[in-house]
Every structure is written in C-alpha cells, then in structure tokens.
Protein backbone atom coordinates (compact mmCIF):
# COMPACT_ATOMS: atom_id res chain seq x y z
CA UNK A 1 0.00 0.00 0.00
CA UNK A 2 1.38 3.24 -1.12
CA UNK A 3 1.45 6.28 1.89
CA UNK A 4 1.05 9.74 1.50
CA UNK A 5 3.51 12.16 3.22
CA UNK A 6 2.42 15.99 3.70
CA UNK A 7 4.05 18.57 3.28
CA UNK A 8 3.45 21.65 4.84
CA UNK A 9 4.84 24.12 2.97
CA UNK A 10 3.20 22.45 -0.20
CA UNK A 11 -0.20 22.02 1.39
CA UNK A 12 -0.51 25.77 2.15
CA UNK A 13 0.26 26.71 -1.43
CA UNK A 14 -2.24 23.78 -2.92
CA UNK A 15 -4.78 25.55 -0.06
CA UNK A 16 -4.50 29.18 -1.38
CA UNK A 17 -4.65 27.68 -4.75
CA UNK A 18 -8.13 25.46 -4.07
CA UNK A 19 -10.17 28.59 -3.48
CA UNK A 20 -9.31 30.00 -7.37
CA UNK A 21 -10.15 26.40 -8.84
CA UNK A 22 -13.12 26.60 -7.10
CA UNK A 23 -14.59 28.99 -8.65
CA UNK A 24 -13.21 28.43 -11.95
CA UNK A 25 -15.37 26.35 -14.59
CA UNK A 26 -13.97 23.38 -15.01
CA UNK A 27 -13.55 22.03 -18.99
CA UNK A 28 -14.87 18.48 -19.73
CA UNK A 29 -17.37 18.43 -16.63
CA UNK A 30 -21.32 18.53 -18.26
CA UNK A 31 -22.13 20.10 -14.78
CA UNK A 32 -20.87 22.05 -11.95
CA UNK A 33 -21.83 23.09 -7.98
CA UNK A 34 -22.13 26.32 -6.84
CA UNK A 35 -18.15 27.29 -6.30
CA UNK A 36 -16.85 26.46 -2.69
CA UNK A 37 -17.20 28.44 0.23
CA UNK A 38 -13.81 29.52 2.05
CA UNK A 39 -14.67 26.78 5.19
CA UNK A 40 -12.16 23.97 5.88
CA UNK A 41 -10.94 20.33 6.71
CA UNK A 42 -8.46 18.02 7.89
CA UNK A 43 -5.51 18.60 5.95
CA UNK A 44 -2.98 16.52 7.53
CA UNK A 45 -3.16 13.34 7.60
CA UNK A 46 -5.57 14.38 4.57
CA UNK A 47 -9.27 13.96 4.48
CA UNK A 48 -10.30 11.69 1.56
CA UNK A 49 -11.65 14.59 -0.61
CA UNK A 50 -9.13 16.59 -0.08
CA UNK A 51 -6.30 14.36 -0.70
CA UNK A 52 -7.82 12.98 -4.15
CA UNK A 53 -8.05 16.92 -4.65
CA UNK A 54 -4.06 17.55 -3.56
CA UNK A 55 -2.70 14.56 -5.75
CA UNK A 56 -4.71 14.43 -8.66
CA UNK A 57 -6.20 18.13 -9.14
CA UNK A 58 -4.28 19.82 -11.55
CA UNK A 59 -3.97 16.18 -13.54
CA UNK A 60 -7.67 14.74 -12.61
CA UNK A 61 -8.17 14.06 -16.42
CA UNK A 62 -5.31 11.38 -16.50
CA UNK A 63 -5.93 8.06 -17.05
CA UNK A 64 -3.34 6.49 -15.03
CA UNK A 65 -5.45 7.71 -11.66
CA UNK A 66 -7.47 4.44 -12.02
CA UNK A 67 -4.19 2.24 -11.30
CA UNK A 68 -2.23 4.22 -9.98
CA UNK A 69 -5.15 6.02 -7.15
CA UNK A 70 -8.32 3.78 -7.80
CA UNK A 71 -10.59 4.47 -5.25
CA UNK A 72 -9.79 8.92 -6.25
CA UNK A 73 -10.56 7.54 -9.37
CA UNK A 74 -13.98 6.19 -8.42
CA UNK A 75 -14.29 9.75 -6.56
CA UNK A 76 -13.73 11.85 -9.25
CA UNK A 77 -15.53 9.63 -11.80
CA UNK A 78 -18.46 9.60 -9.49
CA UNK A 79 -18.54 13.68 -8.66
CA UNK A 80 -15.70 16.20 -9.27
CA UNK A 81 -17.42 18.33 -6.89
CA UNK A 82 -16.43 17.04 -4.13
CA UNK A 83 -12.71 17.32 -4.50
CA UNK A 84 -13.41 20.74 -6.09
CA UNK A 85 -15.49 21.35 -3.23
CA UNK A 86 -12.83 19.99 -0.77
CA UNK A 87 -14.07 22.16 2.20
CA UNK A 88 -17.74 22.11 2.26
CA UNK A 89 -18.56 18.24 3.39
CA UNK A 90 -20.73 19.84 6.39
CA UNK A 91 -24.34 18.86 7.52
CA UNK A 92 -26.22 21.84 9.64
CA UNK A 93 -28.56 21.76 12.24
CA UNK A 94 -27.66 18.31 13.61
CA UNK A 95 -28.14 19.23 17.26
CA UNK A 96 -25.08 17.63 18.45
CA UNK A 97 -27.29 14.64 17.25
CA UNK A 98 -24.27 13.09 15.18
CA UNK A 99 -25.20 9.10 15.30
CA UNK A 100 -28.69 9.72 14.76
CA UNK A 101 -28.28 12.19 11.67
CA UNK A 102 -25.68 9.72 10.00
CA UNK A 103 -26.39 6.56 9.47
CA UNK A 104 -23.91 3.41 9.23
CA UNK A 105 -21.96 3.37 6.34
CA UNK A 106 -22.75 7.22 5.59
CA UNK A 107 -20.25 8.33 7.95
CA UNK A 108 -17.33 10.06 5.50
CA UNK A 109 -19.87 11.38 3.32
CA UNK A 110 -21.70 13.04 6.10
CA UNK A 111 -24.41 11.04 5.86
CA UNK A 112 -24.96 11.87 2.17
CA UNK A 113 -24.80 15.71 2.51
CA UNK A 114 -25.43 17.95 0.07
CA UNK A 115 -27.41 15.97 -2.17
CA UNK A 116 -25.21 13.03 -1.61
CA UNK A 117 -21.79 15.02 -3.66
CA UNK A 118 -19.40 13.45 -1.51
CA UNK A 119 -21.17 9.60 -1.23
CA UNK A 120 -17.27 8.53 -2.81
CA UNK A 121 -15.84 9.01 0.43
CA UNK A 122 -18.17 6.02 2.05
CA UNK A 123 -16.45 3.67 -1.06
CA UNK A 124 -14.57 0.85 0.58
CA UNK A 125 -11.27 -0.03 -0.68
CA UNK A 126 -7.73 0.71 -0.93
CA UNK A 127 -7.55 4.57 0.21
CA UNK A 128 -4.10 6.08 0.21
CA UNK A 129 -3.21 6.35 3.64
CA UNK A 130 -0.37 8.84 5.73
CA UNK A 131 1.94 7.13 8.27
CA UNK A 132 1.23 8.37 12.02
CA UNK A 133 2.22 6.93 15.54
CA UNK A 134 0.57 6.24 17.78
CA UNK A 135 0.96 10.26 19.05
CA UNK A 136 -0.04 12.32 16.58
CA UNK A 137 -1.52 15.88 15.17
CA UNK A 138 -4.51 16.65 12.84
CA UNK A 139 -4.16 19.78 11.02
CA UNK A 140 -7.34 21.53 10.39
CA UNK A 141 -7.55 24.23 7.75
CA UNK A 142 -10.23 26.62 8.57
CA UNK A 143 -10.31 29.07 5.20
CA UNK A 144 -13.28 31.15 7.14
CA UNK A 145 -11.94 30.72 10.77
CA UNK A 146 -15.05 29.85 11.78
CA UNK A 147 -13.21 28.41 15.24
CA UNK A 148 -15.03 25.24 16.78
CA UNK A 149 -16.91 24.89 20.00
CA UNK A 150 -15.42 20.77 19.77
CA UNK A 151 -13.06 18.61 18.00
CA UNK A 152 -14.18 14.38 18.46
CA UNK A 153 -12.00 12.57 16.86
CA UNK A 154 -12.39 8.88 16.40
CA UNK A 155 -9.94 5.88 15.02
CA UNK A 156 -11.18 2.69 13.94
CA UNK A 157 -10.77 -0.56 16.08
CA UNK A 158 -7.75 -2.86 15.75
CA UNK A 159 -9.46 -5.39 13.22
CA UNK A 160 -11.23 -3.08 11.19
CA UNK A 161 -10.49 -3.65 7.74
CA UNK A 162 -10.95 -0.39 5.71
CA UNK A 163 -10.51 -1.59 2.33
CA UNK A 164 -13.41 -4.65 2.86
CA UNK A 165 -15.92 -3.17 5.29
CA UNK A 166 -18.12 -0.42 5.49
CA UNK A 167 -17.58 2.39 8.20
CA UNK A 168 -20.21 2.21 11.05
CA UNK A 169 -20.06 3.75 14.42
CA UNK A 170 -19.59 0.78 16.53
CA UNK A 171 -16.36 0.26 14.79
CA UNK A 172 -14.78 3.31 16.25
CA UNK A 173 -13.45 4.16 19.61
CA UNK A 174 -13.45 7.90 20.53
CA UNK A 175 -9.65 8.36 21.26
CA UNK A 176 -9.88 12.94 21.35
CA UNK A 177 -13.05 15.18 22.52
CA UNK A 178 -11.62 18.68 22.92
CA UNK A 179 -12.89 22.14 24.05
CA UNK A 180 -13.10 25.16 22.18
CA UNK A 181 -11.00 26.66 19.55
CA UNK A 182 -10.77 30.29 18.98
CA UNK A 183 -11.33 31.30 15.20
CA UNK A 184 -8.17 30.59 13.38
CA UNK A 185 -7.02 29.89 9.64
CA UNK A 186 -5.33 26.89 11.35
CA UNK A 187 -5.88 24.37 14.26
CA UNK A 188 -3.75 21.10 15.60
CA UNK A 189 -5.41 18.60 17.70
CA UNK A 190 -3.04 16.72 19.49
CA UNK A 191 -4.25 12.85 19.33
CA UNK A 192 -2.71 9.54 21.17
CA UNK A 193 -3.73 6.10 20.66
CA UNK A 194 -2.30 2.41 21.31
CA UNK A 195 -2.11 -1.05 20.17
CA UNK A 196 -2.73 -0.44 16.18
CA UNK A 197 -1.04 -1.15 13.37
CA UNK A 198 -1.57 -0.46 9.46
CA UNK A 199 -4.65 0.62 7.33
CA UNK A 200 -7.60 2.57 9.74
CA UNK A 201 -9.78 5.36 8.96
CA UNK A 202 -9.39 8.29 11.62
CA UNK A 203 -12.86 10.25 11.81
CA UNK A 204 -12.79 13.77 12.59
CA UNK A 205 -15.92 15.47 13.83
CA UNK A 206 -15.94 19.35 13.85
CA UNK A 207 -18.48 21.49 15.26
CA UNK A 208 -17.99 24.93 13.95
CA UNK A 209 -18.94 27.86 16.37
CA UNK A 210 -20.12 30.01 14.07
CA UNK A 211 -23.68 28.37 13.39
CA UNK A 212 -24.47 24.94 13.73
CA UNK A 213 -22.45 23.18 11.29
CA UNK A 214 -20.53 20.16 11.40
CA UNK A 215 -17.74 18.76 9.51
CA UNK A 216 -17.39 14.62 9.01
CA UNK A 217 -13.66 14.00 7.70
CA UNK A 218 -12.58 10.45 6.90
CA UNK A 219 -8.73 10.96 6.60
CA UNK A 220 -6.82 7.09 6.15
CA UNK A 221 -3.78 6.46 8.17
CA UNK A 222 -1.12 3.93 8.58
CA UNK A 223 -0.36 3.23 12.06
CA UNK A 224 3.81 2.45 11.74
C-alpha cells in the first residue's frame, strides 16, 4: 500500500490555490456546484476529498489515476465536486445529534450531505493512507476561521479492515473530545492512541462555532 507524506509548505500553497479552482469552470465536466465556500478540513493526515483533490487536481483528467489512485478515481468519476469542493462536506442543524443524523456506512460522506456530492468518500477499498504513531496531530484548515466549540475525533478498532468493510459507528473508539478553539485559519489537535497497526480510517468530527455546522472527515492512516 502506497502512503502519503504531507508537506506543509506544499499544502498551504495547494490551499491558497483550491479557493481559485473553485470557482473556476472546469472544462470536460457537463455540470458544476455552486463554487466552494472559504470553510475547511483536515488537511494533515488528509481527508479523503481533499487528498484525491491535492494529488490528482491539476492532472484529474489522466488516465493512469485508475491504477495508480483507484478508489480517487472512483471519486472523481463519481462527482468532481467534491474534491473541487474539498471544504464544504458539512451537515447543519444536527443538534449535536451526530449518530442519529448519519447513518452506518454514511459516515465520511456526512451522511450523504449535500445531495449526496461526496457519497465517494463512504467507497470501501484501498484509500491512500499517511503514516502516524501512535501520538499524533490533525491539522485543520479553517479558510473562514469559523473556530469550533469541539473537536471528536475517532480511530477505527484494531481489526477493522478499511478496504473490505463499510464504516459504522460501533467500529470506532473515541480516542480525542476537545474544548473550544478560537477562530483561526489553522488548528492542531493533538491525538494519542495504542495497540494499532496499518490501514484505519481516523474520523474527525468538527463542530464549527459560528452556526451549527458540522464537519465529518474520513482521513486514512497507517499506524507504523
């Protein structure tokens, strides 16, 4: 299994550059979303949209995606908009009612938000993953600094195959629930865990303070 290894200094300028693409028209697509909003994600280790959108976004016409990145492939054959529209995978109104509002197997598409754009993120299969420890960070990028009232972040139980079985919530053990965060471009959320190894699916649940609006990020790690 191929890993993915961030760079900051190269995520910042593929950030910046996200919010012109956006809003550009994009040749060869029949249709198009309303351009993305300047809200956020996980970043590091990279939320499944918004990885598929950092690898293959200046090259998302190339046939070699389907070997080389197959389940970005499925993404973008399935809805460009959702790696064009990186930062908007939010549901509002939920309540704080997160297990009721998304179902099993909805989970990293926000239980089929926004017209069910980003249902390519729920695919199960061989997502490119970024090596962690058992200690380490999430980077959030928040374009509108909308700050957050919580951070819960999940990580899949030892066992859990990723790349054979659907996401549900009894397959995930809350490992982070943090306070506030004052509005900020961007955020770190310091995360430990134990006893896992290789492919599992860290789920990052933001509640934004500026309304109620949350963010459901699937970002794939390799626990070295």
């Amino acid at each position: 299994m191929e890993n993915k290894t961030s760079q900051s200094t190269r995520n910042r300028g593929w950030l910046a550059r996200a919010f012109v693409l956006a809003a550009v028209p994009l040749l060869g697509l029949t249709t198009m979303a309303a351009p993305a909003s300047a809200h956020g994600s996980i970043v590091d280790p990279a939320s499944r949209n918004y990885g598929c959108w950092e690898r293959w976004g200046d090259d998302h016409l190339n046939p070699d995606m389907e070997q080389e990145d197959p389940m970005c492939w499925q993404a973008w054959q399935d809805n460009p908009n959702a790696m064009w529209n990186w930062n908007g995978l939010y549901r509002n109104n939920v309540g704080g009612d997160h297990q009721g509002q998304i179902p099993n197997g909805t989970l990293c598409s926000g239980g089929n938000t926004e017209g069910g754009r980003y249902d390519s993120m729920d695919a199960v299969g061989p997502w490119k993953t970024t090596d962690v420890g058992d200690d380490f960070t999430l980077h959030l990028y928040d374009g509108a600094q909308h700050g957050a009232d919580y951070f819960q972040v999940y990580v899949t139980e030892q066992g859990f195959d990723p790349t054979t079985q659907a996401l549900g919530w009894d397959d995930l053990e809350l490992v982070e629930r943090t306070g506030s965060y004052p509005p900020a471009a961007d955020s770190y959320i310091p995360v430990s865990t134990s006893g896992r190894s290789g492919h599992h699916i860290v789920f990052t649940i933001w509640q934004a303070s500026h309304m109620d609006q949350v963010y459901y990020l699937c970002s794939d790690v390799n626990f070295t």
